[in-house]
N, C-alpha and C. Protein backbone atom coordinates (compact mmCIF):
# COMPACT_ATOMS: atom_id res chain seq x y z
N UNK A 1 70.80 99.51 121.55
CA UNK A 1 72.23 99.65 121.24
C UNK A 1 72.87 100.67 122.21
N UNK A 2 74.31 100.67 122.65
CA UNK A 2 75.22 101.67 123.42
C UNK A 2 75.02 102.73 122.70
N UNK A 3 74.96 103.74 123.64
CA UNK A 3 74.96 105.23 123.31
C UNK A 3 76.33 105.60 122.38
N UNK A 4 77.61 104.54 123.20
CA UNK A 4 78.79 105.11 122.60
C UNK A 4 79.34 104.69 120.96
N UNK A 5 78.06 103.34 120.96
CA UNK A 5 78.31 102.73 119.22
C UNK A 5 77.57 103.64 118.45
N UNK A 6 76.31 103.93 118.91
CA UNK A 6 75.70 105.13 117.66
C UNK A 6 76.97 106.26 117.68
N UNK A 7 77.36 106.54 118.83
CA UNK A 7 78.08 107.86 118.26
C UNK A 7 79.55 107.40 117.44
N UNK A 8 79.93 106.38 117.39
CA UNK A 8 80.74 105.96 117.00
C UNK A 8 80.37 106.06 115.20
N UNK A 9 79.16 105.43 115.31
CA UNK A 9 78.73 105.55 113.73
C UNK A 9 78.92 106.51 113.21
N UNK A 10 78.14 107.75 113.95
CA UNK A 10 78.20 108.85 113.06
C UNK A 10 79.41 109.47 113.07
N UNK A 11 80.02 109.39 113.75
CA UNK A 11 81.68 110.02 113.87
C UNK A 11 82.25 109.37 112.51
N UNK A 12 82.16 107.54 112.52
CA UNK A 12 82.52 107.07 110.66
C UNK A 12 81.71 107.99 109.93
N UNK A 13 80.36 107.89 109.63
CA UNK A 13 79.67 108.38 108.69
C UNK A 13 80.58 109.88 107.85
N UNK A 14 80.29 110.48 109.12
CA UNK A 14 80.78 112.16 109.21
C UNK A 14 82.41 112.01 108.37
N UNK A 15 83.08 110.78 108.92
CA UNK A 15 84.67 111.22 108.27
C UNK A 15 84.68 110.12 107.01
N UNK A 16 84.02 109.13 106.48
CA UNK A 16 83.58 108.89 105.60
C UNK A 16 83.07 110.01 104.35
N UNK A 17 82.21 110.86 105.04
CA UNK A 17 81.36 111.74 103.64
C UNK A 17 82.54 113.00 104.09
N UNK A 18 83.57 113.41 105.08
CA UNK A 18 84.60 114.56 104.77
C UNK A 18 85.39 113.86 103.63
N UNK A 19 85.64 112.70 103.85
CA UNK A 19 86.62 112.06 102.99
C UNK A 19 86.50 112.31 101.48
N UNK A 20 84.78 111.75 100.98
CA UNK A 20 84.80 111.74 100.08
C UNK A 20 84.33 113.12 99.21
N UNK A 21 84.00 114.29 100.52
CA UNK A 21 83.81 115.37 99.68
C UNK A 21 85.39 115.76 99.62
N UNK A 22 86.41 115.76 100.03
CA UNK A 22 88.17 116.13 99.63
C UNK A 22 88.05 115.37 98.51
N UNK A 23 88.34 114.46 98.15
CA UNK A 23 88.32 113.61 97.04
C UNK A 23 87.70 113.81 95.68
N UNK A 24 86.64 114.78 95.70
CA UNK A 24 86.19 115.29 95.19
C UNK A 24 86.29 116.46 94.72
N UNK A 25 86.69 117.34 95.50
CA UNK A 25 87.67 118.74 95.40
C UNK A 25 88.86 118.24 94.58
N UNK A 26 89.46 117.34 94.98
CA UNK A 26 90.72 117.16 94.70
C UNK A 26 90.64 116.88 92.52
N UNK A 27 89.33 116.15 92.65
CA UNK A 27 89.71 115.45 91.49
C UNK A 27 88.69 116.51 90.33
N UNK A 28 87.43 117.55 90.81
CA UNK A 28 87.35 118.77 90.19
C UNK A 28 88.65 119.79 90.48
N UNK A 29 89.87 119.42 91.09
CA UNK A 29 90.69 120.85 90.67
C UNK A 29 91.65 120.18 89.49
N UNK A 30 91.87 118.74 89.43
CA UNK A 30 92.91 118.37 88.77
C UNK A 30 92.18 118.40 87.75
N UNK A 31 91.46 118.11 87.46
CA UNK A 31 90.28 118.28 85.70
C UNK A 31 90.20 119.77 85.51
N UNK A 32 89.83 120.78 86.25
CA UNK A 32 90.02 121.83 85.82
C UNK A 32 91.72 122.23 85.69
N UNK A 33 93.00 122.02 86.35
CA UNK A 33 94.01 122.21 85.87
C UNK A 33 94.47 121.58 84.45
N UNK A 34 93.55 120.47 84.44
CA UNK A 34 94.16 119.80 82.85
C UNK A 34 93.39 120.76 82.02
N UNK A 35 92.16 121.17 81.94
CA UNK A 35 91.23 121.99 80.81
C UNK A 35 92.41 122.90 80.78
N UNK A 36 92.66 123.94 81.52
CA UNK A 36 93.44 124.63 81.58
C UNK A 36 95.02 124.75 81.13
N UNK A 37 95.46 123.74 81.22
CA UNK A 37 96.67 123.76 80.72
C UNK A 37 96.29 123.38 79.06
N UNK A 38 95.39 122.32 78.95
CA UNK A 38 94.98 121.94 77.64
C UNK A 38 95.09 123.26 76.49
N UNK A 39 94.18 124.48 77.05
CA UNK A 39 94.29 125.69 76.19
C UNK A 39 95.74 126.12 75.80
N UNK A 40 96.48 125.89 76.99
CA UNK A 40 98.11 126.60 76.69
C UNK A 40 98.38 126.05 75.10
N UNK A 41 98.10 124.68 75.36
CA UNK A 41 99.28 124.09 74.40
C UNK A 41 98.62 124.27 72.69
């Protein structure tokens, strides 16, 4: 295989798994803002 398709892969791979670790942040802060507001009320 081209040198420039493997690197191509891992360049997806790499912004594939950034993607889904944000996504993940995103959706442990919104669950912890709901626990949180949950107590207010």
């Amino acid at each position: 295989m081209n040198q420039n398709v493997i690197y191509a892969l891992e360049m997806l791979g790499q912004g594939m798994l950034g993607i889904f670790v944000v996504l993940g942040l995103i959706a442990l802060g919104v669950f912890l803002l709901q626990k949180l507001d949950g107590k207010k009320k």
